[in-house]
Protein backbone atom coordinates (compact mmCIF):
# COMPACT_ATOMS: atom_id res chain seq x y z
CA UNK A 1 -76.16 108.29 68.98
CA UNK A 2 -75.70 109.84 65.67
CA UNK A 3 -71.94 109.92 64.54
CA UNK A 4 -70.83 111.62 61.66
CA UNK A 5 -67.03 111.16 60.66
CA UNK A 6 -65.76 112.90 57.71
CA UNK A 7 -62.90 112.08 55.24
CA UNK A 8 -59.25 114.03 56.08
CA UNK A 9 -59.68 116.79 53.78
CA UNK A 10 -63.34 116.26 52.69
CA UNK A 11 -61.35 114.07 49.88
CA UNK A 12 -64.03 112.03 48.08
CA UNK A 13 -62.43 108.41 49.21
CA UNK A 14 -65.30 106.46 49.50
CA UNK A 15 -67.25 105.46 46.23
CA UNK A 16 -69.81 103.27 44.90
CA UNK A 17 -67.46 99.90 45.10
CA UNK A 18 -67.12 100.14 48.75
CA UNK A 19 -69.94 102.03 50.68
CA UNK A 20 -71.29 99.10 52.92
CA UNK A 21 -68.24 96.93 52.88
CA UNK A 22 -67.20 98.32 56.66
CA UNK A 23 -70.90 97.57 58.09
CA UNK A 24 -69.53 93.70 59.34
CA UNK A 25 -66.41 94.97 60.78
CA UNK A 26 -68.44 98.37 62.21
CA UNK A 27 -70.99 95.98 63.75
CA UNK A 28 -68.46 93.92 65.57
CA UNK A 29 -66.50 96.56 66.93
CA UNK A 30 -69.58 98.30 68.43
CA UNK A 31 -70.28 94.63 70.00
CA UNK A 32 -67.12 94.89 71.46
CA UNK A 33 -68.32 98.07 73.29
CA UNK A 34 -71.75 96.80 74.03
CA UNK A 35 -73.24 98.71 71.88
CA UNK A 36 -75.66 98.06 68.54
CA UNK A 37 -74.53 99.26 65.13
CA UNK A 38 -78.48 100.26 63.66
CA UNK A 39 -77.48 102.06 60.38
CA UNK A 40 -74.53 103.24 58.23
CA UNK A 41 -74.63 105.07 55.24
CA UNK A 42 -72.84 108.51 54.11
CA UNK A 43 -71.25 109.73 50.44
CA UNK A 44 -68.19 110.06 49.20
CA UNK A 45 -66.91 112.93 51.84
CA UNK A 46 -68.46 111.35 55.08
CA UNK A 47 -70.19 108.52 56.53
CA UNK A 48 -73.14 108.34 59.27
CA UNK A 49 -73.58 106.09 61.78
CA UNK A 50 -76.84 105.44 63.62
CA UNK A 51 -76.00 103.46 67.47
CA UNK A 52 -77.62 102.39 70.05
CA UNK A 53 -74.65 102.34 73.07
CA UNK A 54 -74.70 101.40 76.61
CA UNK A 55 -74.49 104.12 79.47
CA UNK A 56 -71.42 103.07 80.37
CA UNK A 57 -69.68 103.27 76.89
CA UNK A 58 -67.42 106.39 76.36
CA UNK A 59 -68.44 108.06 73.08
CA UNK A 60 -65.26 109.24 72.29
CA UNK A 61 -63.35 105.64 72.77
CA UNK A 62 -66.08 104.07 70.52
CA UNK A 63 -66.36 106.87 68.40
CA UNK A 64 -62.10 106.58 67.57
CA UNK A 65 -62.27 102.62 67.44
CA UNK A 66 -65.24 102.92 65.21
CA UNK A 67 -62.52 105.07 62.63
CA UNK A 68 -59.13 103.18 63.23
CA UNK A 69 -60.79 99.73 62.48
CA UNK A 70 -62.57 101.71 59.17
CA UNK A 71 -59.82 103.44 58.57
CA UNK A 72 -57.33 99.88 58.69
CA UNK A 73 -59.61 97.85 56.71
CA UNK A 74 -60.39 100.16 54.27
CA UNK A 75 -56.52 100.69 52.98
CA UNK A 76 -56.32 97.58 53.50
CA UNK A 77 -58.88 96.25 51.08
CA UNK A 78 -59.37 99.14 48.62
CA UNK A 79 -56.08 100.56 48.74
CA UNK A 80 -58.12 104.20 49.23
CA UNK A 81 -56.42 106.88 49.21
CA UNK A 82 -55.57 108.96 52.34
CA UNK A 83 -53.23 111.48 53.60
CA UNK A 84 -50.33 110.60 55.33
CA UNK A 85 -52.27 107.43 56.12
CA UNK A 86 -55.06 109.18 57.84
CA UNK A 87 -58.40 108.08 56.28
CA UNK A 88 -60.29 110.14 58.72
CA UNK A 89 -60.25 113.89 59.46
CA UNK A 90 -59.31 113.70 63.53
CA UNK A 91 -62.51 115.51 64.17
CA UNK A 92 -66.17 114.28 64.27
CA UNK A 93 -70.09 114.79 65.19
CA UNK A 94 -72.02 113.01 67.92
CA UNK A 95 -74.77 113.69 68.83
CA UNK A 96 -77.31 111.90 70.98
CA UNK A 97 -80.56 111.19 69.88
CA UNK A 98 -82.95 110.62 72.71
CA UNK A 99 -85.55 113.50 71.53
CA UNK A 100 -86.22 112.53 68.23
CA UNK A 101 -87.56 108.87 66.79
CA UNK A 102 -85.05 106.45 66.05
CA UNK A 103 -87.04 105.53 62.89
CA UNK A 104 -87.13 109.52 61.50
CA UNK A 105 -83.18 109.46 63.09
CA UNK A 106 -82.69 105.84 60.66
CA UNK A 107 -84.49 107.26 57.74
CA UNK A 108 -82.56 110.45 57.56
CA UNK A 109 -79.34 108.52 57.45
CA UNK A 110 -80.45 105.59 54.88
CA UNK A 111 -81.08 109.00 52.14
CA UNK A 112 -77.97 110.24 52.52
CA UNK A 113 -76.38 108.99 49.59
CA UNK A 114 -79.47 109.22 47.91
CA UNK A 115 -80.20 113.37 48.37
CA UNK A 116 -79.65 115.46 45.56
């Protein structure tokens, strides 16, 4: 699956100092849901995640856990500014990708912060 979750606001929150700092925590909460973290990367707006989840995992519990624990950790470390406490905008993208080649699916994500 191919998550997308966006800042509240499209605020640019996330910067250079913190960009793979929730990777560890990301990677154990997918464990919790049986599921395999493969890539994370995003810009300062939004963040994509690339997972490989089991058929019994609902997409939209992993896909809220997968922002509260962010969300949590990243005020909690960084101190980054949010609205009202909401990191996250409430909305976000999934989107399964059993068509197309996990490696073209895990390249397109590891250039995101690195597209003009």
């Amino acid at each position: 699956m191919h998550l997308i979750v966006v800042t509240q606001y499209h605020r640019d929150v996330l910067t250079s100092e913190h960009p793979n700092f929730p990777h560890p925590v990301l990677s154990t909460r997918c464990a919790d849901f049986g599921a395999d973290l493969s890539e994370f990367d995003g810009e300062d707006d939004h963040v994509h995640l690339l997972t490989q989840y089991p058929p019994q995992a609902q997409v939209p519990r992993l896909a809220n856990s997968l922002k509260g624990v962010s969300s949590r950790r990243l005020r909690q470390q960084f101190q980054a500014r949010t609205h009202r406490n909401h990191l996250w905008s409430p909305s976000y993208f999934a989107v399964s990708c059993g068509g197309a080649p996990q490696s073209t699916t895990r390249e397109y994500v590891e250039n995101q912060r690195h597209s003009s």
